[in-house]
N, C-alpha and C. Protein backbone atom coordinates (compact mmCIF):
# COMPACT_ATOMS: atom_id res chain seq x y z
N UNK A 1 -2.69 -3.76 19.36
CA UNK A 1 -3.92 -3.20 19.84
C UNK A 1 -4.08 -1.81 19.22
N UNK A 2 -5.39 -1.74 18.60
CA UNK A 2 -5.41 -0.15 18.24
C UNK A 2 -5.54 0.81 18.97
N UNK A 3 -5.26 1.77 19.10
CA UNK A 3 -5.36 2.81 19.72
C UNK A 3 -5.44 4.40 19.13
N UNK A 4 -6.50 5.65 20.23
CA UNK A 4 -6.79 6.57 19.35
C UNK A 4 -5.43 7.21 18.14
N UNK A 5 -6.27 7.29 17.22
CA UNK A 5 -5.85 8.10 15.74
C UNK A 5 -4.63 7.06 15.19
N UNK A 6 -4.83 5.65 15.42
CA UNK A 6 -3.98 4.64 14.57
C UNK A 6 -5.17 4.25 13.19
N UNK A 7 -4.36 4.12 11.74
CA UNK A 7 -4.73 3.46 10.95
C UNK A 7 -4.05 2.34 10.42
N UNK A 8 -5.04 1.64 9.74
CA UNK A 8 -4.11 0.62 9.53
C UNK A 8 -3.02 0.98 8.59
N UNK A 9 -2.68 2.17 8.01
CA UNK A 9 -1.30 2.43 7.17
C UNK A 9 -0.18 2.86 8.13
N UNK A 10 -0.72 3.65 9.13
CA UNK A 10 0.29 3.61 10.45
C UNK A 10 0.91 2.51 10.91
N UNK A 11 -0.36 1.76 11.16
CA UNK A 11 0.39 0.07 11.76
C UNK A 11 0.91 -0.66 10.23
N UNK A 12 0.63 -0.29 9.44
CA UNK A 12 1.84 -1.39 8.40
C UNK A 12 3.39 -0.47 8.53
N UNK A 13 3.21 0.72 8.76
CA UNK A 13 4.61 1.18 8.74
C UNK A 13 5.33 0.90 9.66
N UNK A 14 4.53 0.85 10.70
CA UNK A 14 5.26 0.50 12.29
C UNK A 14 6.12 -0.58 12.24
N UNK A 15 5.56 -1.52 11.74
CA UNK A 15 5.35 -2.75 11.79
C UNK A 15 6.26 -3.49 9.99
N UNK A 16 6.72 -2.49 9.42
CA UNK A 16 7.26 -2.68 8.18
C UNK A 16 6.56 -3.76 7.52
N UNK A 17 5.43 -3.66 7.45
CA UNK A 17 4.94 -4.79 6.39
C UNK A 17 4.10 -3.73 5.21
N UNK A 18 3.08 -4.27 4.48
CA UNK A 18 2.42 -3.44 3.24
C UNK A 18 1.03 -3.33 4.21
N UNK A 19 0.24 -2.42 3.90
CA UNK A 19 -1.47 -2.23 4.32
C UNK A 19 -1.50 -3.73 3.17
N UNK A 20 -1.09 -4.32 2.26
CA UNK A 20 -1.69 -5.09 1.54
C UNK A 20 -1.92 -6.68 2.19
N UNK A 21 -0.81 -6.67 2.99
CA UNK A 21 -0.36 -7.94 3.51
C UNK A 21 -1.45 -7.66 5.25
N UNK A 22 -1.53 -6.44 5.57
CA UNK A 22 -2.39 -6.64 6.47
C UNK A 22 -3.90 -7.23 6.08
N UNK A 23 -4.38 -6.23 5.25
CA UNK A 23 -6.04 -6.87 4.65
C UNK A 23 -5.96 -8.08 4.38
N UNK A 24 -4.56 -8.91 3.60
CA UNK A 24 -4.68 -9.98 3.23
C UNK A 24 -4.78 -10.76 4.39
N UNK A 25 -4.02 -10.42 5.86
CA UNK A 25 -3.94 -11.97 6.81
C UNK A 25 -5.44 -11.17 7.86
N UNK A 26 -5.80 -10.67 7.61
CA UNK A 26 -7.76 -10.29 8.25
C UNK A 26 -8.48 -9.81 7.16
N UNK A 27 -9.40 -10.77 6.71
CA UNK A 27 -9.72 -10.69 5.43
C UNK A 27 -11.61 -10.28 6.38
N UNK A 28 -11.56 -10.26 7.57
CA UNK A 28 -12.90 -9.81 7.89
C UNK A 28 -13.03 -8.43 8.45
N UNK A 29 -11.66 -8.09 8.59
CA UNK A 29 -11.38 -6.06 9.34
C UNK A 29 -11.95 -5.40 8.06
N UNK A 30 -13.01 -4.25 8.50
CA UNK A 30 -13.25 -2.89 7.92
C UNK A 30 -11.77 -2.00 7.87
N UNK A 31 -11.11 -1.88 6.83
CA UNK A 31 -9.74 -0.92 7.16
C UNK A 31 -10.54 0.70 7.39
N UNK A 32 -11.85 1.01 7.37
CA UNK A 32 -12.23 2.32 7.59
C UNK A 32 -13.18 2.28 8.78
N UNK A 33 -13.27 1.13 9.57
CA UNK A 33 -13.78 1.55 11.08
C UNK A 33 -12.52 0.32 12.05
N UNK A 34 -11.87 1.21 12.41
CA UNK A 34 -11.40 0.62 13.63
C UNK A 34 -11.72 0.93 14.67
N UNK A 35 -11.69 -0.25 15.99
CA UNK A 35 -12.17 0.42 16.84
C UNK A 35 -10.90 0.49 18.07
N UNK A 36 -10.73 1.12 18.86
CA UNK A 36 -9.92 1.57 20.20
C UNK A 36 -9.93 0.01 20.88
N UNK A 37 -9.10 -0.62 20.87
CA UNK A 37 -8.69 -1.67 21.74
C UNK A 37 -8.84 -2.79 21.22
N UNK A 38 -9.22 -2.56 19.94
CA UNK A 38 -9.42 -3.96 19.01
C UNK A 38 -8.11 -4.64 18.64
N UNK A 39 -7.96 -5.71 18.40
CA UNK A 39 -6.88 -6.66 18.43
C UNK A 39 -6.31 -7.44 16.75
């Protein structure tokens, strides 16, 4: 779940994967608008 001042390069680090492999498995997420509680 996102939450304030997470990006998605935060959550690939968290999460030890690449920002590349994230865009790749949600190929419909904006990586420059997230929103607070989005999934």
């Amino acid at each position: 779940m996102i939450r304030p001042g997470d990006t998605l390069y935060k959550i690939a680090l968290s999460h030890y994967v690449s920002l590349a492999s994230i865009l790749a498995a949600n190929p419909g997420i904006n990586p420059n608008y997230l929103s607070v509680g989005q999934r």
